[in-house]
C-alpha atoms as a PDB file:
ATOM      1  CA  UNK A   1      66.266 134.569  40.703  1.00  0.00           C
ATOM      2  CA  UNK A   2      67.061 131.548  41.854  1.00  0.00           C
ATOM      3  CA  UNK A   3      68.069 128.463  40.118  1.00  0.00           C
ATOM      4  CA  UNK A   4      64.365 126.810  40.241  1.00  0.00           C
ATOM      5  CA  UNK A   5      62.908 129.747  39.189  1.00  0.00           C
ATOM      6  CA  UNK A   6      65.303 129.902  36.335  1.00  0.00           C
ATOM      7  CA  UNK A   7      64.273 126.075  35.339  1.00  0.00           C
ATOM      8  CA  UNK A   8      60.913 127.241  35.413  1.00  0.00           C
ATOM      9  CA  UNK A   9      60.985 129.936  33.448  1.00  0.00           C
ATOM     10  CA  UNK A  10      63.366 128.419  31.013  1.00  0.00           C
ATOM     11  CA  UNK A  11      60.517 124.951  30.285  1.00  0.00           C
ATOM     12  CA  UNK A  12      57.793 127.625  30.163  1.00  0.00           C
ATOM     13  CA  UNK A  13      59.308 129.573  27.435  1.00  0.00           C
ATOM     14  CA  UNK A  14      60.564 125.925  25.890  1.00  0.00           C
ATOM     15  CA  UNK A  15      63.820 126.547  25.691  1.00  0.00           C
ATOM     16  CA  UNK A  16      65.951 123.794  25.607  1.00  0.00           C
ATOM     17  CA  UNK A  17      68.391 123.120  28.289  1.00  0.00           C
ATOM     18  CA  UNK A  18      71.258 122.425  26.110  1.00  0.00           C
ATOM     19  CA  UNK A  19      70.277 125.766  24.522  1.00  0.00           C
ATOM     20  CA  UNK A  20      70.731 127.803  27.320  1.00  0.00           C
ATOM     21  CA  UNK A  21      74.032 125.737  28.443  1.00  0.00           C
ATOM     22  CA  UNK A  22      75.671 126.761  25.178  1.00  0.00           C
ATOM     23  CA  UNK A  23      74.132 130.599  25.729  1.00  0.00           C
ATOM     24  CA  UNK A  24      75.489 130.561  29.269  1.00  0.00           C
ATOM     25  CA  UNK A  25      79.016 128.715  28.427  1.00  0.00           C
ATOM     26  CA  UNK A  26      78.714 126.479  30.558  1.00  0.00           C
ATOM     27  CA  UNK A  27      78.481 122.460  30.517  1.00  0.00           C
ATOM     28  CA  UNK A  28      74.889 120.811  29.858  1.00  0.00           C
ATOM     29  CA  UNK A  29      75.911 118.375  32.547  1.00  0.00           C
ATOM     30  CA  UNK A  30      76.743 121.637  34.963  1.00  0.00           C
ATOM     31  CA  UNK A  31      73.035 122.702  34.148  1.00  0.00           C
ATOM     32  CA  UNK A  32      71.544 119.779  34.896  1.00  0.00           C
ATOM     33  CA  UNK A  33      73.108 119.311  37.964  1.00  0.00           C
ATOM     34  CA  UNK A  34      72.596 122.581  39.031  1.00  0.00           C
ATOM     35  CA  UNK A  35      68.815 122.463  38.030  1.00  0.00           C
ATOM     36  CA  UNK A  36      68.326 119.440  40.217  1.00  0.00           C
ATOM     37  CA  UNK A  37      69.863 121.416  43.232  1.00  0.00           C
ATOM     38  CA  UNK A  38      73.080 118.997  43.386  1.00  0.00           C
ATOM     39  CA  UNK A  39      75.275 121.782  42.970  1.00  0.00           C
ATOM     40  CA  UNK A  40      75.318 125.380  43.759  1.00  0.00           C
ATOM     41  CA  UNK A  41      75.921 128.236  41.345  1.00  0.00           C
ATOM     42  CA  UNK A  42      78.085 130.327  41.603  1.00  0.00           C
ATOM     43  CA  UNK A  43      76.913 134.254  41.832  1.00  0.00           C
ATOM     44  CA  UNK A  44      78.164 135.298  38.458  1.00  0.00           C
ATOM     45  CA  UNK A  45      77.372 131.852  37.360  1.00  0.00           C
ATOM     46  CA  UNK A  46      73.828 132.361  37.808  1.00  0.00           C
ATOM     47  CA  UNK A  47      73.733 135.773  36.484  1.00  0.00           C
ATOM     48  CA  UNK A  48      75.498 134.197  33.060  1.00  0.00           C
ATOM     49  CA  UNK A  49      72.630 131.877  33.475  1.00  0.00           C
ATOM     50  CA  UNK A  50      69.896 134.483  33.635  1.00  0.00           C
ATOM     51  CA  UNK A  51      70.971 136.912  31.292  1.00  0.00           C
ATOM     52  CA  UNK A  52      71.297 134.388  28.612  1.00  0.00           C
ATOM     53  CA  UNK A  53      67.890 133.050  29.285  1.00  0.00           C
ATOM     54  CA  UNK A  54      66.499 136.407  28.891  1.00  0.00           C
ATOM     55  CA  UNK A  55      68.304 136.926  25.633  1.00  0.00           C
ATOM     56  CA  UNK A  56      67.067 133.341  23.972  1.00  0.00           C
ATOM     57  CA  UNK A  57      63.598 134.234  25.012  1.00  0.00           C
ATOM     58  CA  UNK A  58      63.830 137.484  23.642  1.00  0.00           C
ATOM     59  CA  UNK A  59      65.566 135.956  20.322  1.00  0.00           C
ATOM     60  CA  UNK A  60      62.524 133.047  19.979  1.00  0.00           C
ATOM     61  CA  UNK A  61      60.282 136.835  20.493  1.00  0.00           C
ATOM     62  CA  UNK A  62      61.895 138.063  17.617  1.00  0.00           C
ATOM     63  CA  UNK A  63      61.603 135.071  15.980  1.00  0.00           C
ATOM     64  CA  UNK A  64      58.064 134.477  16.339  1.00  0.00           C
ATOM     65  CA  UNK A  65      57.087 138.175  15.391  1.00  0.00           C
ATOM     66  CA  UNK A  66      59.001 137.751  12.242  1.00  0.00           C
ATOM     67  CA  UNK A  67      57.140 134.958  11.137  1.00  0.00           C
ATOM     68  CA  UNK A  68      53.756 136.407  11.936  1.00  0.00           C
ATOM     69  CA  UNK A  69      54.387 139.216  10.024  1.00  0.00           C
ATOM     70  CA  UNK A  70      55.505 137.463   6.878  1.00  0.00           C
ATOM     71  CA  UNK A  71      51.991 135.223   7.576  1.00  0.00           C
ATOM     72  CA  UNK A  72      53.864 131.975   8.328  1.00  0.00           C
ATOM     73  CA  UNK A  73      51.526 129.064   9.343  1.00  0.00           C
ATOM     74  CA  UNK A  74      50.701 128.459  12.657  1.00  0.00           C
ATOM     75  CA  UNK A  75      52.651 131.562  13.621  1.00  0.00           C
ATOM     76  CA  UNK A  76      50.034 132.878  15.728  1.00  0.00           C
ATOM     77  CA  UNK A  77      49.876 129.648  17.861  1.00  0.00           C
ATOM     78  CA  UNK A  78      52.552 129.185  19.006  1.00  0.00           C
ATOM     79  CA  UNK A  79      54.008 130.891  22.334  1.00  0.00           C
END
């Protein structure tokens, strides 16, 4: 995945950048600067990036399951 692809799939899922920063352990300035192609990542860098964006979309899942199942409003609309 590259780091684009990773943006995308990171505003798609709303999850906010600072989010993921503090997931990944890295700096929210780092992410934004890598998001906007001024910097490169670093191979490991980018896999800390994409395994904790996997894990906060699987947590806001989780999240969102719970709550349908104890019937909380709006629930079901939301993605």
């Amino acid at each position: 995945m590259t780091v684009i692809e990773l943006r995308s799939k990171r505003i798609a899922h709303e999850i906010p950048a600072i989010r993921l920063a503090a997931k990944a352990g890295i700096n929210r300035c780092r992410l934004s600067s890598l998001e906007c192609g001024h910097l490169q990542p670093s191979g490991s860098e980018l896999r800390q990036l994409e395994v904790a964006l996997r894990q906060l979309i699987e947590a806001k899942s989780a999240i969102r399951e719970a709550a349908i199942a104890a019937g909380w409003p709006g629930a079901e609309a939301t993605g």
